[in-house]
PDB file of N, CA and C in Angstrom:
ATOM      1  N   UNK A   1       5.800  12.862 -20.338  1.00  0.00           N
ATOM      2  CA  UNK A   1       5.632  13.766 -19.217  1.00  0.00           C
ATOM      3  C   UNK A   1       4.308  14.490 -19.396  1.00  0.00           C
ATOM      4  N   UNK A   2       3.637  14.438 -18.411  1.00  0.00           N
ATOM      5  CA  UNK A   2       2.231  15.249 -18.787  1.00  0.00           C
ATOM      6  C   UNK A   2       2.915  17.253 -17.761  1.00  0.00           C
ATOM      7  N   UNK A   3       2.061  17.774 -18.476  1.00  0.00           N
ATOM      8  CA  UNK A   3       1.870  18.873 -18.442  1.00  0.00           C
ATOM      9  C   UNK A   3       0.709  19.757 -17.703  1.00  0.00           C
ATOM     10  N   UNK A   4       0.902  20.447 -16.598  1.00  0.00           N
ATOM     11  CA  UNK A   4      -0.249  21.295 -16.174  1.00  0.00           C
ATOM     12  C   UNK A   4       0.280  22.550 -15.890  1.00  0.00           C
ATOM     13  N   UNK A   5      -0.415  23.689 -15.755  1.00  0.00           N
ATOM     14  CA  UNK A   5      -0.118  24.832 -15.452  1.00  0.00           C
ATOM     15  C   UNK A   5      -0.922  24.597 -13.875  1.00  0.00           C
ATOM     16  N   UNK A   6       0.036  24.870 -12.663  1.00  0.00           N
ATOM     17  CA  UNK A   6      -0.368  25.152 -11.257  1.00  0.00           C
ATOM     18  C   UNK A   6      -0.632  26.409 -10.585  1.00  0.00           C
ATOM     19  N   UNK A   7      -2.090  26.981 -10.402  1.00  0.00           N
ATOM     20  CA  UNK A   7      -2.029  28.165  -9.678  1.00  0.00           C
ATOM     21  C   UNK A   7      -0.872  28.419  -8.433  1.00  0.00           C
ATOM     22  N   UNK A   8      -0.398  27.744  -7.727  1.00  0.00           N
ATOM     23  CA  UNK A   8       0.345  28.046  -7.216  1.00  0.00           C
ATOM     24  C   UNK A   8       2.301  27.711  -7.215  1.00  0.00           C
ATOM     25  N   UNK A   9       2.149  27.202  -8.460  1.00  0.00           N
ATOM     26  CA  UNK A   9       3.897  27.323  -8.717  1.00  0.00           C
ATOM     27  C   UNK A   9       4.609  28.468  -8.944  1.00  0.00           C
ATOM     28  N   UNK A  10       5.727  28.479  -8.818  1.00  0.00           N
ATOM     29  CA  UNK A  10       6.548  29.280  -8.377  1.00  0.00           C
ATOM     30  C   UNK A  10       7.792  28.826  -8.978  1.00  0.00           C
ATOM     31  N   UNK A  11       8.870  29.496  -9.638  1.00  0.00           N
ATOM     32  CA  UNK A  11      10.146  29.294  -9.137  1.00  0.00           C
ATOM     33  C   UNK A  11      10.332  28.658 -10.832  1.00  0.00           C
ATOM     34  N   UNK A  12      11.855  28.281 -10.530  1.00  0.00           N
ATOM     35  CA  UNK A  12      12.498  27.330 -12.163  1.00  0.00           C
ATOM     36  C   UNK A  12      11.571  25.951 -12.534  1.00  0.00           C
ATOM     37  N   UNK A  13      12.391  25.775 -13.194  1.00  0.00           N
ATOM     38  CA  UNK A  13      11.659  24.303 -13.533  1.00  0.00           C
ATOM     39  C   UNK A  13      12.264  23.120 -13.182  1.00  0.00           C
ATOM     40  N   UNK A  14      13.830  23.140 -12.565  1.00  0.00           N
ATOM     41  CA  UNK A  14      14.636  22.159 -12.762  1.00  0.00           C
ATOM     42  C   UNK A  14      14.044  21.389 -11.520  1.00  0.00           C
ATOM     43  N   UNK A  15      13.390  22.017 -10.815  1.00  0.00           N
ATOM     44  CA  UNK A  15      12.362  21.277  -9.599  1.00  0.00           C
ATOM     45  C   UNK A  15      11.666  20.422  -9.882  1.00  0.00           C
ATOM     46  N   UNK A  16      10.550  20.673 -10.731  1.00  0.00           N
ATOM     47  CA  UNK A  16       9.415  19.626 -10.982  1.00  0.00           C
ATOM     48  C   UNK A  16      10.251  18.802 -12.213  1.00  0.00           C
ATOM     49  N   UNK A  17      10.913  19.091 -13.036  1.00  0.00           N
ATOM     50  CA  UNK A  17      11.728  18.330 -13.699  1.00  0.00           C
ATOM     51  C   UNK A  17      12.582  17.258 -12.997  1.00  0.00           C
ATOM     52  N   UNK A  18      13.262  17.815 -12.224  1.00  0.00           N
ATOM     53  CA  UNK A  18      13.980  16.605 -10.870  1.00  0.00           C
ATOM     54  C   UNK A  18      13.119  15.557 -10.155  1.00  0.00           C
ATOM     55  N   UNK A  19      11.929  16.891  -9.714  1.00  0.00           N
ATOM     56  CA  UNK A  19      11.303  15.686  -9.101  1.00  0.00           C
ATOM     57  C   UNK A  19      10.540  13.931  -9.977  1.00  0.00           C
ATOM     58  N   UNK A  20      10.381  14.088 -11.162  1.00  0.00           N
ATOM     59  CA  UNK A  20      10.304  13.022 -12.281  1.00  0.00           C
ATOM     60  C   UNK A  20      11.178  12.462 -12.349  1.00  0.00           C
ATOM     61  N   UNK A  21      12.330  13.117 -12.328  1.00  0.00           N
ATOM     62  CA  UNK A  21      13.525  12.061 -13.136  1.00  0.00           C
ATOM     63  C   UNK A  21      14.745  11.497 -11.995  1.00  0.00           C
ATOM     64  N   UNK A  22      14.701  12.274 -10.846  1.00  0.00           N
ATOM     65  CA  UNK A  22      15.267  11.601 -10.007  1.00  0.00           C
ATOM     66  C   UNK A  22      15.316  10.548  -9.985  1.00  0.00           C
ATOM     67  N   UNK A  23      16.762   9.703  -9.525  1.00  0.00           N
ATOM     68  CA  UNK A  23      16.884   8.051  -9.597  1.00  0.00           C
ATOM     69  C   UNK A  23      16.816   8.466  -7.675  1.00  0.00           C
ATOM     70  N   UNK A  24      17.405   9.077  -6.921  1.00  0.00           N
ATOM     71  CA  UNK A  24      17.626   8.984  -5.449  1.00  0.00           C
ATOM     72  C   UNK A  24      16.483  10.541  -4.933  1.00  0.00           C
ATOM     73  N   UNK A  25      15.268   9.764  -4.040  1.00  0.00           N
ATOM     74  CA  UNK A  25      14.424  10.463  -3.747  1.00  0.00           C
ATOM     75  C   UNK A  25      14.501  10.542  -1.525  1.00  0.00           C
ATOM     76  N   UNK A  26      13.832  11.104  -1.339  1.00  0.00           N
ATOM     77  CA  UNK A  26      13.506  11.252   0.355  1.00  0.00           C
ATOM     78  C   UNK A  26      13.016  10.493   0.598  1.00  0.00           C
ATOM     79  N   UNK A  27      13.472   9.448   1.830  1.00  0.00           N
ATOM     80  CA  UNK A  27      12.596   8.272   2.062  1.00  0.00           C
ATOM     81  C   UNK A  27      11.769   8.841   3.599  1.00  0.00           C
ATOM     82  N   UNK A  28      10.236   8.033   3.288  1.00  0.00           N
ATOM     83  CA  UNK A  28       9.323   8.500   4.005  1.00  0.00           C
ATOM     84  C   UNK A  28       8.875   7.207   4.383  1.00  0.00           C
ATOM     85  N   UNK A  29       8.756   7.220   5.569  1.00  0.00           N
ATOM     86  CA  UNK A  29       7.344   5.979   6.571  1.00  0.00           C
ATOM     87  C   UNK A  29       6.378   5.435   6.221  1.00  0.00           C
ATOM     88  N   UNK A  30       5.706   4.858   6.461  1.00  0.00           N
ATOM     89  CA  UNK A  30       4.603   4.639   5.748  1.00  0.00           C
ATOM     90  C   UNK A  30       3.185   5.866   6.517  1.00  0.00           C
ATOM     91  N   UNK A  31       3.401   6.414   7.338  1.00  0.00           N
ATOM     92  CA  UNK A  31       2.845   7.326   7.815  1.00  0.00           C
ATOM     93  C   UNK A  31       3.265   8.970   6.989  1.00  0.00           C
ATOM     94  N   UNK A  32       3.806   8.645   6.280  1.00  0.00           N
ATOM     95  CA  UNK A  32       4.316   9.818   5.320  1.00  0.00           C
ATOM     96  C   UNK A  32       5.273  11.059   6.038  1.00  0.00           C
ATOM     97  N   UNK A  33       5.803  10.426   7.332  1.00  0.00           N
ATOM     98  CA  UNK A  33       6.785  11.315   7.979  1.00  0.00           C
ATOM     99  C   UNK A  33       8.594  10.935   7.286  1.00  0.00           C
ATOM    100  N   UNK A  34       9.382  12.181   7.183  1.00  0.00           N
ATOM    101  CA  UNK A  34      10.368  11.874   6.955  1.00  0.00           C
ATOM    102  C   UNK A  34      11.438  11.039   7.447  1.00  0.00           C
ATOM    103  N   UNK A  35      12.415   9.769   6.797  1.00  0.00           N
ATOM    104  CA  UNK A  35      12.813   9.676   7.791  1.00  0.00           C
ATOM    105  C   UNK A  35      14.099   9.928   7.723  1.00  0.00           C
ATOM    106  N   UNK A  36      14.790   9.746   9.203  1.00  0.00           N
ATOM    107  CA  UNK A  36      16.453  10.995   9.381  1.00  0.00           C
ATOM    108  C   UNK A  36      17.279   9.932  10.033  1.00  0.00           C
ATOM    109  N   UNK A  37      18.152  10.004   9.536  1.00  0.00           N
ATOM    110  CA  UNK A  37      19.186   9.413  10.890  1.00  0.00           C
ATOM    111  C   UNK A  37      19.998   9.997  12.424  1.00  0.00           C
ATOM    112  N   UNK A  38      20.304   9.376  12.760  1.00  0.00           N
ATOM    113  CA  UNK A  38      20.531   9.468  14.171  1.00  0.00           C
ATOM    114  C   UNK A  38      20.817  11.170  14.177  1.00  0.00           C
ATOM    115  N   UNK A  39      21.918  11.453  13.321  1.00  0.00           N
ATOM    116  CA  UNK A  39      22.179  13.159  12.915  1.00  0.00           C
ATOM    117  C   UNK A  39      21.081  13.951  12.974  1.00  0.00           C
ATOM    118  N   UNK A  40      19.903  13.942  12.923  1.00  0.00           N
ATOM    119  CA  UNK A  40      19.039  14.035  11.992  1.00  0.00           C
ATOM    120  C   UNK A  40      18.572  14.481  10.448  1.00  0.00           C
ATOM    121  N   UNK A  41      19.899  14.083   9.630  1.00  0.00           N
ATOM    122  CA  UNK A  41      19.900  14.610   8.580  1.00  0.00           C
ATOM    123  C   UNK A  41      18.718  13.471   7.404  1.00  0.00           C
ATOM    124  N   UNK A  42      18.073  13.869   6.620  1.00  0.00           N
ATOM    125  CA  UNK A  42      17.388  13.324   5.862  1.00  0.00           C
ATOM    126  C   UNK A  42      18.159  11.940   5.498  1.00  0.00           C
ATOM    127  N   UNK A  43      16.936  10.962   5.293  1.00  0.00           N
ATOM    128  CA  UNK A  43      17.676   9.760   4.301  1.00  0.00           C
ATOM    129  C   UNK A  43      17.099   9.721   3.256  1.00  0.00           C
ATOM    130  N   UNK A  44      18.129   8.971   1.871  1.00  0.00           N
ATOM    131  CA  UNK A  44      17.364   8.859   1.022  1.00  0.00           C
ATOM    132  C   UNK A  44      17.110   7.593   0.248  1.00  0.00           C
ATOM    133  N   UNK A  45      16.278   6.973  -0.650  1.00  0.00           N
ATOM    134  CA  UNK A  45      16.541   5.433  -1.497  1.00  0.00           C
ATOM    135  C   UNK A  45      16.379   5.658  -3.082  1.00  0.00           C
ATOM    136  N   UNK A  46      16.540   4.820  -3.205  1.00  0.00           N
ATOM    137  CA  UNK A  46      16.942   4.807  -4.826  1.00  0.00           C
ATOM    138  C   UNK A  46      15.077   4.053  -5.394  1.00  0.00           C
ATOM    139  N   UNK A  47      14.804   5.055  -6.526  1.00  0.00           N
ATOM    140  CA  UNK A  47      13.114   4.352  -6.899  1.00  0.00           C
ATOM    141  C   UNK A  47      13.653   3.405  -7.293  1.00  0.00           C
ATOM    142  N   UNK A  48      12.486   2.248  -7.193  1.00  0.00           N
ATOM    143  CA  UNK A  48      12.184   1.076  -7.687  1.00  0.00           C
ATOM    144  C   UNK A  48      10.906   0.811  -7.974  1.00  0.00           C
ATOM    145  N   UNK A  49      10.779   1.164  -9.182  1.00  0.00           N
ATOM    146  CA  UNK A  49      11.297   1.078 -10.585  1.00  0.00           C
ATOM    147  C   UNK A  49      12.095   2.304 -10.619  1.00  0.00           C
ATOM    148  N   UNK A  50      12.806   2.530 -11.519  1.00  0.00           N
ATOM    149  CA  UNK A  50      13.919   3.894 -12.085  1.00  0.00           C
ATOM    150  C   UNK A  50      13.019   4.513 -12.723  1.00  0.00           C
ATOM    151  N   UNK A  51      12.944   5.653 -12.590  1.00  0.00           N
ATOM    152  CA  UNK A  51      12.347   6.477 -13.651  1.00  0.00           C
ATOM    153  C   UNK A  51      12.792   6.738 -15.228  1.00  0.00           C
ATOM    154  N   UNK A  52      11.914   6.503 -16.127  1.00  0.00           N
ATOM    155  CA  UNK A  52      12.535   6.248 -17.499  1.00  0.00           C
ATOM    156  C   UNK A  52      11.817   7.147 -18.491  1.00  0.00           C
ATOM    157  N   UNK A  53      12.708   8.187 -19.012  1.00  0.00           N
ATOM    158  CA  UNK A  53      12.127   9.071 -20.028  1.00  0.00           C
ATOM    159  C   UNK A  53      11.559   8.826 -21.440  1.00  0.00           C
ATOM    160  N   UNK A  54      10.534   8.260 -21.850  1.00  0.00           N
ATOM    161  CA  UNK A  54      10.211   7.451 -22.728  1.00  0.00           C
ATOM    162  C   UNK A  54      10.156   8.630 -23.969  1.00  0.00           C
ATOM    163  N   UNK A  55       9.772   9.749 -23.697  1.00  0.00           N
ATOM    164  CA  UNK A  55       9.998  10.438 -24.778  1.00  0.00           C
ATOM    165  C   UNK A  55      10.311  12.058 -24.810  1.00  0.00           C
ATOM    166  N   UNK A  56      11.006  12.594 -25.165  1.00  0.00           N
ATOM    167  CA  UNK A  56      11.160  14.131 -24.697  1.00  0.00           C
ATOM    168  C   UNK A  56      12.648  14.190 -23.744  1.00  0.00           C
ATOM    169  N   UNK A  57      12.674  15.479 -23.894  1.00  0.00           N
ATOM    170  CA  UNK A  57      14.210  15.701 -22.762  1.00  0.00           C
ATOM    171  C   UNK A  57      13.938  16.443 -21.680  1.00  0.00           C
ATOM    172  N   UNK A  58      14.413  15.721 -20.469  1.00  0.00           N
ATOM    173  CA  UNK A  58      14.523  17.011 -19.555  1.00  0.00           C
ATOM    174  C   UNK A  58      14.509  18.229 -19.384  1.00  0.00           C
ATOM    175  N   UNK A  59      16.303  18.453 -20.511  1.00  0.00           N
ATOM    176  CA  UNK A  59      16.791  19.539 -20.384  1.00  0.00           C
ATOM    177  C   UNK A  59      15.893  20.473 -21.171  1.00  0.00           C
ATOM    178  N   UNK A  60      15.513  20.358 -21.862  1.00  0.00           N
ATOM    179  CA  UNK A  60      14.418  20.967 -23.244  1.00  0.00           C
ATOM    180  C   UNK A  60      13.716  21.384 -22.125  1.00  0.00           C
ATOM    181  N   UNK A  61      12.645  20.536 -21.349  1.00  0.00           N
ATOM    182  CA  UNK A  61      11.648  20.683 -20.719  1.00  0.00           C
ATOM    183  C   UNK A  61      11.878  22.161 -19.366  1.00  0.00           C
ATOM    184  N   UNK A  62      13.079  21.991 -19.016  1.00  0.00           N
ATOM    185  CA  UNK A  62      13.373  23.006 -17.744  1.00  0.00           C
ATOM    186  C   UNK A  62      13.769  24.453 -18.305  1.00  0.00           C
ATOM    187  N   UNK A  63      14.054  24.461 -19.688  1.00  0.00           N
ATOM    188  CA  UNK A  63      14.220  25.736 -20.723  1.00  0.00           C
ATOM    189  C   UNK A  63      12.937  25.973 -20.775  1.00  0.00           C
ATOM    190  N   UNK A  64      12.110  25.180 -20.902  1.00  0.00           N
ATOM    191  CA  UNK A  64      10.804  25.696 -21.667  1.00  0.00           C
ATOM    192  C   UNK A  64       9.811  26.125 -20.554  1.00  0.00           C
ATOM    193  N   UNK A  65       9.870  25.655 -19.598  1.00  0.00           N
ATOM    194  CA  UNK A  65       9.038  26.282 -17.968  1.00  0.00           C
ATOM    195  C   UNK A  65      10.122  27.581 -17.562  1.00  0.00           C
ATOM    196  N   UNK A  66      11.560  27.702 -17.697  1.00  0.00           N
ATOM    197  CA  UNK A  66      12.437  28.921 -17.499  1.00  0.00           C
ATOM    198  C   UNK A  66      11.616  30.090 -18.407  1.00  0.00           C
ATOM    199  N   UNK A  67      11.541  29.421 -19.465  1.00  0.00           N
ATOM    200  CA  UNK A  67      11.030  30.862 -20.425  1.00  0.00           C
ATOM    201  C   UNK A  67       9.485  31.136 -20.756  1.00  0.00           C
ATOM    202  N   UNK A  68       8.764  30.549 -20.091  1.00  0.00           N
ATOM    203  CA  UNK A  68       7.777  30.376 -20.001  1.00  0.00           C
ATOM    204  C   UNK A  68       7.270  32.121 -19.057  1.00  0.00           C
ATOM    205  N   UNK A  69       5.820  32.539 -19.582  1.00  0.00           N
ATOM    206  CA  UNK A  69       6.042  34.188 -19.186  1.00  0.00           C
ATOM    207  C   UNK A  69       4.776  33.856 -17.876  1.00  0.00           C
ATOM    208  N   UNK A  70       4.231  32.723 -17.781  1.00  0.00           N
ATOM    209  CA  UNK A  70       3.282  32.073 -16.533  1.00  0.00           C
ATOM    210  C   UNK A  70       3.956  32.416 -15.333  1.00  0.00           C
ATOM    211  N   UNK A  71       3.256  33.036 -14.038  1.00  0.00           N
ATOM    212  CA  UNK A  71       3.977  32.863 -13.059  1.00  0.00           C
ATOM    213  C   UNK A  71       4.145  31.431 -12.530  1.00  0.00           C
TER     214      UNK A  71
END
């Protein structure tokens, strides 16, 4: 997992942590609009490839941006 500090983040970590390790993400167009079903509730697909944690833990990782004193 690479590491940056973002002037504008905000908030826990279990966000940018999710967003890596998620297996089921928001599927988007190729125009980068969301897309919804008839409901219009979001759809979603499964990555292909899976995302695979080659070294380090998640959970470690979302403690350590929680306690982290950075806004």
């Amino acid at each position: 997992m690479l590491i940056q500090f973002c002037p504008n983040g905000k908030g826990g970590g279990a966000g940018p942590v999710n967003y890596l390790t998620d297996r089921e993400v928001l599927a988007y167009d190729e125009n980068r609009a969301l897309i919804r079903d008839e409901a219009g509730k979001p759809q979603t697909i499964t990555r292909n490839p899976l995302p695979e944690v080659l070294r380090g833990d998640p959970q470690r990782m979302t403690k350590c941006i929680h306690l982290s004193s950075f806004a």
